[in-house]
C-alpha atoms as a PDB file:
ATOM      1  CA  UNK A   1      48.228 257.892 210.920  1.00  0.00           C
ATOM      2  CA  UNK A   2      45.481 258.708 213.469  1.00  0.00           C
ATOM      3  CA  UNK A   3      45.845 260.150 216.435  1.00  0.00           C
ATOM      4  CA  UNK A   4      43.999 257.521 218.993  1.00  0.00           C
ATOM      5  CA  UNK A   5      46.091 254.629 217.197  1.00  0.00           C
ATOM      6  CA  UNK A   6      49.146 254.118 219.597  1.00  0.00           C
ATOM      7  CA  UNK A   7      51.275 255.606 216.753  1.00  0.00           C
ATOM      8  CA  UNK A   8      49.812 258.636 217.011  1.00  0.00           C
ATOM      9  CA  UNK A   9      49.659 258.711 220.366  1.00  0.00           C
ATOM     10  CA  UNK A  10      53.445 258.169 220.483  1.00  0.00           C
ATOM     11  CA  UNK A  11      53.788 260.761 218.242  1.00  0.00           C
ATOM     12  CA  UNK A  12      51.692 263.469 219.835  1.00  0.00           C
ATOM     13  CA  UNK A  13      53.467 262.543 223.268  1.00  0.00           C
ATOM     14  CA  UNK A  14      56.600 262.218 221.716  1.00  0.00           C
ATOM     15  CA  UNK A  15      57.710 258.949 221.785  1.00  0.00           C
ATOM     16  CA  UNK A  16      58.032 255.606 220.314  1.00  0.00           C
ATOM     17  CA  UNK A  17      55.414 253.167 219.788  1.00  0.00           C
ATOM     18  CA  UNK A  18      57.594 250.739 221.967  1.00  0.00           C
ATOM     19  CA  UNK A  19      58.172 253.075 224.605  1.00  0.00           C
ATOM     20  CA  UNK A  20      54.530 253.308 225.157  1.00  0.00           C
ATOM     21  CA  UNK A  21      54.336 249.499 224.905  1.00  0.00           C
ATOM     22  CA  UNK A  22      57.631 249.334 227.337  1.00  0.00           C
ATOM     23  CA  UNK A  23      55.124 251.417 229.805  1.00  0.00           C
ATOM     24  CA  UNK A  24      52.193 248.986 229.140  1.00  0.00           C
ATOM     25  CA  UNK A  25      54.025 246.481 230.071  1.00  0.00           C
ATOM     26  CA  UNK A  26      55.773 247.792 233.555  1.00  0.00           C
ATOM     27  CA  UNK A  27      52.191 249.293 234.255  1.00  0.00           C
ATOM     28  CA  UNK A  28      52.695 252.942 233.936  1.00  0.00           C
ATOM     29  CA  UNK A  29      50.428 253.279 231.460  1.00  0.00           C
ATOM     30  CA  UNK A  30      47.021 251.740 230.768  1.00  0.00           C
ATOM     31  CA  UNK A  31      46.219 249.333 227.566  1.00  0.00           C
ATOM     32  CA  UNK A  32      42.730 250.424 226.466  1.00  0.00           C
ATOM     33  CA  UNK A  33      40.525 247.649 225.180  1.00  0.00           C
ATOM     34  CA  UNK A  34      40.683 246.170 221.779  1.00  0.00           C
ATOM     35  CA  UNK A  35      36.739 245.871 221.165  1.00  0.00           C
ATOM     36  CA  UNK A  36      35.671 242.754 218.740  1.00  0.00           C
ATOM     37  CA  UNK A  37      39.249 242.679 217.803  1.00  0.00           C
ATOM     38  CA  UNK A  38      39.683 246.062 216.181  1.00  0.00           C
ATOM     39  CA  UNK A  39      43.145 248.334 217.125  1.00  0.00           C
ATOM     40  CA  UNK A  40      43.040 249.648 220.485  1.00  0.00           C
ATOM     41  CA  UNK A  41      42.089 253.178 220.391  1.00  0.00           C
ATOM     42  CA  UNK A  42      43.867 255.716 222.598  1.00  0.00           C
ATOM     43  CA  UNK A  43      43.071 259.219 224.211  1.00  0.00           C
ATOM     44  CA  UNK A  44      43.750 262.097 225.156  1.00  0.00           C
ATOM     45  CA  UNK A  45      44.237 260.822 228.929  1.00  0.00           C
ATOM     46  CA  UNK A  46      46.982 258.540 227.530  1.00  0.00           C
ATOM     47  CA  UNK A  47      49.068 261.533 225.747  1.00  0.00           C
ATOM     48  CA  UNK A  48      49.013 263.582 228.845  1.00  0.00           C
ATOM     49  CA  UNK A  49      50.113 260.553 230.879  1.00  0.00           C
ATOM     50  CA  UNK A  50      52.999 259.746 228.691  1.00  0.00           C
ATOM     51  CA  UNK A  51      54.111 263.648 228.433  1.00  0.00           C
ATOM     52  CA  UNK A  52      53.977 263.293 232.355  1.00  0.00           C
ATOM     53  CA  UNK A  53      56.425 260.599 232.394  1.00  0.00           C
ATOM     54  CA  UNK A  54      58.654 262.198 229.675  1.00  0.00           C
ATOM     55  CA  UNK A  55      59.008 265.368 231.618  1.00  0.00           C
ATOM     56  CA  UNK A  56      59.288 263.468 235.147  1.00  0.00           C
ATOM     57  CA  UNK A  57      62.331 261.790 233.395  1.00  0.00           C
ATOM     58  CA  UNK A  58      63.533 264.725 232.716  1.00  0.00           C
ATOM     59  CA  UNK A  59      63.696 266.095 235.662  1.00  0.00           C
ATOM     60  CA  UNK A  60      65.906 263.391 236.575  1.00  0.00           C
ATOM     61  CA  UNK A  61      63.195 260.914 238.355  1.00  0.00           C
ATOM     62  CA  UNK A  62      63.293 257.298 237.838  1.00  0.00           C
ATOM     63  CA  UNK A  63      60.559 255.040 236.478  1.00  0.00           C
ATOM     64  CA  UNK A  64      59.856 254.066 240.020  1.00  0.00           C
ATOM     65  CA  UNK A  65      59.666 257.126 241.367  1.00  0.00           C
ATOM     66  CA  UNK A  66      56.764 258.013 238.385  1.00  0.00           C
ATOM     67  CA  UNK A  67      54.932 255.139 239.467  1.00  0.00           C
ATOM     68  CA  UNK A  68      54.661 256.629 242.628  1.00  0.00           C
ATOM     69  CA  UNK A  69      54.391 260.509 241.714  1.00  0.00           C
ATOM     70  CA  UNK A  70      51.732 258.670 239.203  1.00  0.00           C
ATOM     71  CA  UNK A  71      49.538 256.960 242.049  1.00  0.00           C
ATOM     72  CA  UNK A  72      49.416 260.310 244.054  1.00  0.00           C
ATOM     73  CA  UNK A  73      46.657 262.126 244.866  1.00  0.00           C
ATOM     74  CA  UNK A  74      47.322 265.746 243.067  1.00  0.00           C
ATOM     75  CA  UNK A  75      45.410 267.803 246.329  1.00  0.00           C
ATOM     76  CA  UNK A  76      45.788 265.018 249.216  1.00  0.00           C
ATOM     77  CA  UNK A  77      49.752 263.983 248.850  1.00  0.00           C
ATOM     78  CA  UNK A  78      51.663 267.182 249.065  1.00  0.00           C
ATOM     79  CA  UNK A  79      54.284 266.182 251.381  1.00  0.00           C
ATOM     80  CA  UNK A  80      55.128 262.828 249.276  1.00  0.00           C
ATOM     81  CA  UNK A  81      55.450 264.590 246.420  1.00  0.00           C
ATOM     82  CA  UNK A  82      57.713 267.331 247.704  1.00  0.00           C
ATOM     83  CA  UNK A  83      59.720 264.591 249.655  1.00  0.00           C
ATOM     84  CA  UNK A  84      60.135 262.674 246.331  1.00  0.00           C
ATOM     85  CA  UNK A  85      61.339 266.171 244.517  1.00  0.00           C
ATOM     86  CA  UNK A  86      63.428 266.781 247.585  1.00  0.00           C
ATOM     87  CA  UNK A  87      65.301 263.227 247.261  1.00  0.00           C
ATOM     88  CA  UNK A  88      65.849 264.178 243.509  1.00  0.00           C
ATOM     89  CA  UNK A  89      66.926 267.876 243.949  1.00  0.00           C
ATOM     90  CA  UNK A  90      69.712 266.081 246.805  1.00  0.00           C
ATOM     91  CA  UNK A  91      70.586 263.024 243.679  1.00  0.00           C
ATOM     92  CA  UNK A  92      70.980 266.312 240.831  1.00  0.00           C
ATOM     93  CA  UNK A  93      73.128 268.065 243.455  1.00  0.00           C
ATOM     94  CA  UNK A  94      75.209 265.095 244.386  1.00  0.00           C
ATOM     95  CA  UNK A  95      75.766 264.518 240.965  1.00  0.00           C
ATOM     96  CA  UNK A  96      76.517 268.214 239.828  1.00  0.00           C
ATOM     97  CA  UNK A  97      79.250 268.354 242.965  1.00  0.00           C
ATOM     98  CA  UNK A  98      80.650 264.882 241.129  1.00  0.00           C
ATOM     99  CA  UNK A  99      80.759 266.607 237.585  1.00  0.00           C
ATOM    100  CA  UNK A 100      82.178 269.596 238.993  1.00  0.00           C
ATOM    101  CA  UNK A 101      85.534 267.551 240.561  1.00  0.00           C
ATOM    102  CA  UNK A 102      85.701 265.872 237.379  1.00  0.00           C
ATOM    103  CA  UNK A 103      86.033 268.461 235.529  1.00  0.00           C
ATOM    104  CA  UNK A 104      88.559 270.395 238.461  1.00  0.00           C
ATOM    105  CA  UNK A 105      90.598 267.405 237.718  1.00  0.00           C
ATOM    106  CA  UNK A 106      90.505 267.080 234.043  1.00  0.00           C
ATOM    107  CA  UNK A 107      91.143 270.815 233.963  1.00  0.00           C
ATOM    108  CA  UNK A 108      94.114 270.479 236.006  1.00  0.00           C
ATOM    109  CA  UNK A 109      95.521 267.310 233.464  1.00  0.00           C
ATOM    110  CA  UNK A 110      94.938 269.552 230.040  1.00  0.00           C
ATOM    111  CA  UNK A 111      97.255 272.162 232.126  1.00  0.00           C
ATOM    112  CA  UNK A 112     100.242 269.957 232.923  1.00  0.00           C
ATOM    113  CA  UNK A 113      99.704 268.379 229.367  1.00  0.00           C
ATOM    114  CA  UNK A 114      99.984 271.910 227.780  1.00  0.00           C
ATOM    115  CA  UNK A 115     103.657 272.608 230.501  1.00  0.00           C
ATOM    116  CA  UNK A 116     105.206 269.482 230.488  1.00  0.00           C
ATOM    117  CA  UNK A 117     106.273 268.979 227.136  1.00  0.00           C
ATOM    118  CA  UNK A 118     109.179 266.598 227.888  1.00  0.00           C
ATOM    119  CA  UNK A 119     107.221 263.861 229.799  1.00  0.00           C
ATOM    120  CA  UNK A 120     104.135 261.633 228.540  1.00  0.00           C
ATOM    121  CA  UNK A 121     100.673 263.635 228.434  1.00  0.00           C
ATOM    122  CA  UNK A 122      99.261 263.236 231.536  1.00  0.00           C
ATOM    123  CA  UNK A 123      95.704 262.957 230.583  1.00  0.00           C
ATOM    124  CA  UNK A 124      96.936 260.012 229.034  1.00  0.00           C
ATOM    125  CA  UNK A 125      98.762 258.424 231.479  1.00  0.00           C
ATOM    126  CA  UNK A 126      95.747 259.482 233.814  1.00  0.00           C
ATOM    127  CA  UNK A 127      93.858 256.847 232.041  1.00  0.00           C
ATOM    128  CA  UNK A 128      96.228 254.626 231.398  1.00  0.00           C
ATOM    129  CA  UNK A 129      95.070 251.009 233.452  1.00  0.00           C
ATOM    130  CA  UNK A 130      98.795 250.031 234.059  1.00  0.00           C
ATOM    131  CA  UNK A 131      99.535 253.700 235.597  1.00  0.00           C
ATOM    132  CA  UNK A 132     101.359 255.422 232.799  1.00  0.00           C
ATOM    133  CA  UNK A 133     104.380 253.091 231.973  1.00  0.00           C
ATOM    134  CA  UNK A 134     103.377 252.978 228.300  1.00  0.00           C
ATOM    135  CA  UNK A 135     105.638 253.378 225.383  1.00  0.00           C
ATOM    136  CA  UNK A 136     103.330 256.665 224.861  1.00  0.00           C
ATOM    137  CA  UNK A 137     104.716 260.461 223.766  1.00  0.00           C
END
């Protein structure tokens, strides 16, 4: 498969042909022309574009977000762009203070599972929906 068919330019970038038609369609990433009817050939300028978004995802940005990161002026829009990774480095610790009291609290249910032999297993009447007054050992 060549490269500048948009096979190979999901391949080189990474992804699949209908992510790169997914951002076609929501406008993060230009269709080229399809000449006299012939395939649409794709460049380099597309591969780097879609690596951008892959490793904007990454880093935990939304597809909105991109778009804007995307539309930015690389030497004129320093403080957007910092104020966009700002907003995202607050989100990533939010959620990483959120991951850490889950796993306080599932630490502290495998340790009363482990002591309290004679009752049901906590983490499973932790999850239980009608608050542990199953039939459960």
């Amino acid at each position: 498969m060549k490269r500048d068919t948009i096979g190979g330019v999901a391949a080189a970038a990474g992804v699949g042909v209908e992510t790169v038609r997914y951002y076609q369609r929501i406008g993060l990433l230009a269709e080229p022309p399809k000449p006299h009817g012939e395939v649409r050939r794709y460049g380099e300028d597309h591969v780097r574009r879609l690596r951008f978004i892959r490793s904007a995802q990454a880093a935990g940005f939304a597809l909105g977000e991109i778009r804007e990161l995307l539309e930015l002026d690389a030497g004129e829009d320093r403080a957007r762009a910092r104020e966009l990774a700002t907003q995202r480095i607050a989100a990533i610790d939010a959620r990483i203070a959120e991951l850490a009291e889950a796993r306080a609290a599932l630490a502290r249910l495998a340790t009363a599972c482990a002591r309290e032999r004679s009752k049901p297993c906590p983490i499973l009447t932790a999850f239980d929906p009608a608050g542990g007054d199953s039939d459960r050992a």
